[in-house]
N, C-alpha and C. Protein backbone atom coordinates (compact mmCIF):
# COMPACT_ATOMS: atom_id res chain seq x y z
N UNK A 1 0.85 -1.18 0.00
CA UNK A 1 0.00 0.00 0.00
C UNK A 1 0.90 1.23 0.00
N UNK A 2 0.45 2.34 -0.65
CA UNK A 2 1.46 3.07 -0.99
C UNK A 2 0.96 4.76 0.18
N UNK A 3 2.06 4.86 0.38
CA UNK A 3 1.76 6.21 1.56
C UNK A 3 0.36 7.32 1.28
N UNK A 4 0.29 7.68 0.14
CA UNK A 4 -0.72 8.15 -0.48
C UNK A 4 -2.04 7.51 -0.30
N UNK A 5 -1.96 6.51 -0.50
CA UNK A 5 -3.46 5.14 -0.12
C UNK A 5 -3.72 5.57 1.23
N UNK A 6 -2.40 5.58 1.84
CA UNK A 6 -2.91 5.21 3.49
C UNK A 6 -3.05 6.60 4.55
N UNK A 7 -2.34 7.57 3.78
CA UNK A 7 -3.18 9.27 3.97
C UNK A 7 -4.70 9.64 3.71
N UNK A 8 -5.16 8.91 2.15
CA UNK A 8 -6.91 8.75 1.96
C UNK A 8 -7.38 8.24 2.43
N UNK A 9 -6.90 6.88 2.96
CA UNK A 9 -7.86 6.48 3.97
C UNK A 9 -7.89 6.80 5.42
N UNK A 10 -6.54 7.03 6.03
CA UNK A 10 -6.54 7.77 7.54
C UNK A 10 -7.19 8.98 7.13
N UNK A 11 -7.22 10.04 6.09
CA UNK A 11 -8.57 11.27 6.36
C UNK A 11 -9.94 10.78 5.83
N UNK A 12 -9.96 9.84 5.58
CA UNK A 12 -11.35 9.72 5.56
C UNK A 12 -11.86 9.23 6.59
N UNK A 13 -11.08 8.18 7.62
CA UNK A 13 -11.52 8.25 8.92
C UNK A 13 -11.52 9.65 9.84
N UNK A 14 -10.23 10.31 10.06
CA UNK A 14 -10.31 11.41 10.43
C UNK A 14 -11.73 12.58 10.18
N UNK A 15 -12.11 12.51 8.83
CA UNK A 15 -13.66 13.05 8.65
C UNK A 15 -14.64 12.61 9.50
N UNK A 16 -14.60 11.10 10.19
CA UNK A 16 -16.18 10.51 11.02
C UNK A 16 -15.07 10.11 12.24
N UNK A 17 -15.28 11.33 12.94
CA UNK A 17 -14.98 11.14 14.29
C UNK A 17 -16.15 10.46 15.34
N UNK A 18 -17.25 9.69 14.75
CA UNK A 18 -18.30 9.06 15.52
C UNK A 18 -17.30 7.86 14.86
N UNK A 19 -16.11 7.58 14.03
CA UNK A 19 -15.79 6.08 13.91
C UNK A 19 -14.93 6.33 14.48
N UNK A 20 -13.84 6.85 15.10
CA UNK A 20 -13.06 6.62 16.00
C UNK A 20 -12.60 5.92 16.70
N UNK A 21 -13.61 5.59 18.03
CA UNK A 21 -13.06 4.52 18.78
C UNK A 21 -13.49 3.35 18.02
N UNK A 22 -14.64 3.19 17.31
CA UNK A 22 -14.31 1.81 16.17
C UNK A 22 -13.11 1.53 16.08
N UNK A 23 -12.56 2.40 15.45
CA UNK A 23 -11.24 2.37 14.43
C UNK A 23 -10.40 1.72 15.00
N UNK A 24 -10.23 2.74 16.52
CA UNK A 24 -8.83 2.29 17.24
C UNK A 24 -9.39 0.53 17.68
N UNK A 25 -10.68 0.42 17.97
CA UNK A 25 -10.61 -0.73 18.55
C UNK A 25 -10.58 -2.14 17.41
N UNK A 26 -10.62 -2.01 16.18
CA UNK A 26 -10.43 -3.10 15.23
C UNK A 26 -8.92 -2.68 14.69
N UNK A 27 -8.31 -1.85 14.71
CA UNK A 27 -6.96 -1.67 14.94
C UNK A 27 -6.23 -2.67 16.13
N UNK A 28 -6.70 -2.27 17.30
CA UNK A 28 -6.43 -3.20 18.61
C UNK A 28 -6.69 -4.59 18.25
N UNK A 29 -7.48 -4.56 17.43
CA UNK A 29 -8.11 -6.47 17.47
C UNK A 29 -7.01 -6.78 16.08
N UNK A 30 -7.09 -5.96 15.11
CA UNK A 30 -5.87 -6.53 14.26
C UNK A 30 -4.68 -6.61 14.15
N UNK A 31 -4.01 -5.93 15.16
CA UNK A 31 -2.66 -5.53 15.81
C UNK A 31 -2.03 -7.40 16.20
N UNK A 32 -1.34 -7.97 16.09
CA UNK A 32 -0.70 -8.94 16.52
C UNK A 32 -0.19 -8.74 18.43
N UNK A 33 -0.23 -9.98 18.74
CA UNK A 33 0.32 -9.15 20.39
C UNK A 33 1.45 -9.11 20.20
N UNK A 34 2.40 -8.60 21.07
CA UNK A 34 3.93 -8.32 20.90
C UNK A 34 4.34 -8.00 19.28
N UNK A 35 3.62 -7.27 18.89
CA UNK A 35 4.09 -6.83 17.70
C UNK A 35 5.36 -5.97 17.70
N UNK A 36 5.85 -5.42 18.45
CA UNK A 36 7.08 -4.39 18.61
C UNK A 36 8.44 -5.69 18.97
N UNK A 37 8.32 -6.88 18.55
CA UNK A 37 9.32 -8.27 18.71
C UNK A 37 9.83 -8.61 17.23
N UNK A 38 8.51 -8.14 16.64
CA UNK A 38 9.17 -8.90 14.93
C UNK A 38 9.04 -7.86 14.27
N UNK A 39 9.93 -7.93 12.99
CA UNK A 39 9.58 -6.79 12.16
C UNK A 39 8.54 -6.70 11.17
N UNK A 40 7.71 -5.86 11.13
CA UNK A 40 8.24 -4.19 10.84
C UNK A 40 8.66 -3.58 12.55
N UNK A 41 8.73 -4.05 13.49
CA UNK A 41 8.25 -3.50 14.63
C UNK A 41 7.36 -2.04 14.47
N UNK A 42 5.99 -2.38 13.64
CA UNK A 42 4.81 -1.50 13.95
C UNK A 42 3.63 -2.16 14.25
N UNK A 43 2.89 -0.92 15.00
CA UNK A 43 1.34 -1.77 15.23
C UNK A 43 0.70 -2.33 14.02
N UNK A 44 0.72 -3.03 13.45
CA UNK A 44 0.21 -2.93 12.14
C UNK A 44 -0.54 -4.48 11.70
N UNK A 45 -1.13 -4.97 11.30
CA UNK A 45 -1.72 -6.25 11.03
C UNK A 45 -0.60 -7.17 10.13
N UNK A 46 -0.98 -8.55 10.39
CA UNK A 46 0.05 -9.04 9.75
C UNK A 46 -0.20 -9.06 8.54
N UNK A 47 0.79 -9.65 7.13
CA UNK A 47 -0.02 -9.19 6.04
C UNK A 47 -0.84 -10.18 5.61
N UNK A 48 -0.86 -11.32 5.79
CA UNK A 48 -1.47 -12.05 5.77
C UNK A 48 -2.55 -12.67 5.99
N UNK A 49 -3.17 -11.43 6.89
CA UNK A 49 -4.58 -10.91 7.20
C UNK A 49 -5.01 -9.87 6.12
N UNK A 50 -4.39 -8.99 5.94
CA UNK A 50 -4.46 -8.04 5.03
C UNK A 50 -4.61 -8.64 3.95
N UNK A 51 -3.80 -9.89 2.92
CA UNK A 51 -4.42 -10.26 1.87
C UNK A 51 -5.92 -11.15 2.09
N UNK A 52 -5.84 -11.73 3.14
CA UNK A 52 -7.12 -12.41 3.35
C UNK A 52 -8.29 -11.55 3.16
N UNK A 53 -8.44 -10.04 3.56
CA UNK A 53 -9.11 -9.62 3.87
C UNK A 53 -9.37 -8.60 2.48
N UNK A 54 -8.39 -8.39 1.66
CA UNK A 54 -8.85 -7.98 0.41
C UNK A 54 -9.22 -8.90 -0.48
N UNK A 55 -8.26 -9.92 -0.35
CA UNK A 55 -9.30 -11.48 -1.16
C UNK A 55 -10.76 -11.34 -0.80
N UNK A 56 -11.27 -11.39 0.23
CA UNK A 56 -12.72 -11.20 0.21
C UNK A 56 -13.36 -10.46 -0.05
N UNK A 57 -12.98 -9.15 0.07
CA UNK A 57 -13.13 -8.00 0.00
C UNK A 57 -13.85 -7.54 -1.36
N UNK A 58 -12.88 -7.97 -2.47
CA UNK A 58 -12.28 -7.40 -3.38
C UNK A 58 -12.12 -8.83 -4.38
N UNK A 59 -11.43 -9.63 -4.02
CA UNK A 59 -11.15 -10.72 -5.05
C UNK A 59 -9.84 -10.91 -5.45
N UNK A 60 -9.11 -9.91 -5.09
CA UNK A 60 -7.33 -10.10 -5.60
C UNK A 60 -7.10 -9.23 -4.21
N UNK A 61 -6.31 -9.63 -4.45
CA UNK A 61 -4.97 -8.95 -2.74
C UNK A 61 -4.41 -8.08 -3.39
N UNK A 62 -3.90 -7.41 -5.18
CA UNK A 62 -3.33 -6.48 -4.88
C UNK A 62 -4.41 -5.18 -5.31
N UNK A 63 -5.47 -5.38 -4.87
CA UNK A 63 -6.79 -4.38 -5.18
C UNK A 63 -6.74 -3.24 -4.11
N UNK A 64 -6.54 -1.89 -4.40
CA UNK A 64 -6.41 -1.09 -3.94
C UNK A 64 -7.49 -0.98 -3.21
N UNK A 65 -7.07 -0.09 -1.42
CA UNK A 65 -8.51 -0.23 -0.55
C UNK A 65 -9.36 1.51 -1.03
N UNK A 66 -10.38 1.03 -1.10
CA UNK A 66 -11.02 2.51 -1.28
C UNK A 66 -11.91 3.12 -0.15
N UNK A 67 -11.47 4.25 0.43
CA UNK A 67 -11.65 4.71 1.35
C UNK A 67 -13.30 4.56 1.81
N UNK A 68 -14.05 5.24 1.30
CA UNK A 68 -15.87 4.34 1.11
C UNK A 68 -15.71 3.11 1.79
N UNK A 69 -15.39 2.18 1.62
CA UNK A 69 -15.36 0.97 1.87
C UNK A 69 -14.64 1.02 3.18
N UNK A 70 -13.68 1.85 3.22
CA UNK A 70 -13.10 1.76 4.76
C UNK A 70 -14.22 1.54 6.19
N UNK A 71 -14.89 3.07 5.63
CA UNK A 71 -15.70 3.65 6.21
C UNK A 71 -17.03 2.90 6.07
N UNK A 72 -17.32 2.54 5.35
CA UNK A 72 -18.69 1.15 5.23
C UNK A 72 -18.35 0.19 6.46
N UNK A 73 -17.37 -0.73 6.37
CA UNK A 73 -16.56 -1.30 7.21
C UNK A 73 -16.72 -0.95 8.63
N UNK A 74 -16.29 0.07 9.14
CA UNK A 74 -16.22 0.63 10.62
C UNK A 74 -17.40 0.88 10.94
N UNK A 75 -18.62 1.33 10.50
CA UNK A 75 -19.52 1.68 10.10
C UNK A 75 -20.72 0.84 10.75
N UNK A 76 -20.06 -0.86 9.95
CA UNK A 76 -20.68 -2.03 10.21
C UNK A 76 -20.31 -2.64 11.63
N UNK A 77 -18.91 -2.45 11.26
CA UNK A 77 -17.93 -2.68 13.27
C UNK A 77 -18.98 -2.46 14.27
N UNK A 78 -18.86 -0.89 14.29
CA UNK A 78 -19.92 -0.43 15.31
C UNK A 78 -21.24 -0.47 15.51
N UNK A 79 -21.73 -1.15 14.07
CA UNK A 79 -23.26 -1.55 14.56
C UNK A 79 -22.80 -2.72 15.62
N UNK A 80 -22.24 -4.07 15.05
CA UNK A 80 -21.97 -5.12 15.42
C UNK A 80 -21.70 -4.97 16.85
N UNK A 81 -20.49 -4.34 17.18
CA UNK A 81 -20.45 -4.07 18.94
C UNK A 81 -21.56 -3.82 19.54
N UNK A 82 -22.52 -2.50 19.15
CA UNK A 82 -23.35 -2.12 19.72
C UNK A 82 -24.27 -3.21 19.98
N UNK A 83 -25.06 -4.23 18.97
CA UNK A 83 -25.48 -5.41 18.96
C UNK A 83 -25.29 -5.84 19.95
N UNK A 84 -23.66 -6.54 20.03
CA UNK A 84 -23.18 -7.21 20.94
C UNK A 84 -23.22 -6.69 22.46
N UNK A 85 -23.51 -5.75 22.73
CA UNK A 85 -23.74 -4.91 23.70
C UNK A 85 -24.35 -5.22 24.70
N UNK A 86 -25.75 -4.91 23.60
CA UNK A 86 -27.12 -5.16 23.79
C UNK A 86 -27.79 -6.70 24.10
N UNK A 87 -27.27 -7.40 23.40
CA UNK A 87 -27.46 -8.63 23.48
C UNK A 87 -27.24 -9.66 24.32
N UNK A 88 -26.27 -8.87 25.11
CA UNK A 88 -25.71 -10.18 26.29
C UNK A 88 -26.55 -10.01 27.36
């Protein structure tokens, strides 16, 4: 993903500050534990989630993410928690 990709999609989250703590918290859930042990040493998902997740997504892994879709995504997160919320 190229720095540019990942500036459009961090401001397009930055625009829905009601996704926020979504964000950070499926960030938290995709984060590896002890991620600061292997490299890249960043918080960052492994990539191998990342192609999984544009394979489905999308259909090819090297399919660019489009910000819309980010935001669809988080969107859905936070119904789902809220659900889950409610439900127990």
């Amino acid at each position: 993903m190229t720095f540019g990709a990942v500036v459009r999609l961090v401001g397009a989250v930055l625009r829905r500050p009601d996704l926020w703590p979504t964000a950070l918290r499926q960030w938290q859930r995709a984060t590896p534990k002890s991620w600061w042990r292997r490299a890249p040493f960043l918080p960052v998902p492994r990539p191998d989630y990342v192609r999984f997740r544009l394979v489905t997504q999308y259909g090819d892994e090297n399919a660019p993410i489009a910000p819309p879709d980010v935001i669809d995504y988080l969107s859905w997160c936070k119904q789902q928690d809220r659900l889950g919320r409610t439900a127990g």
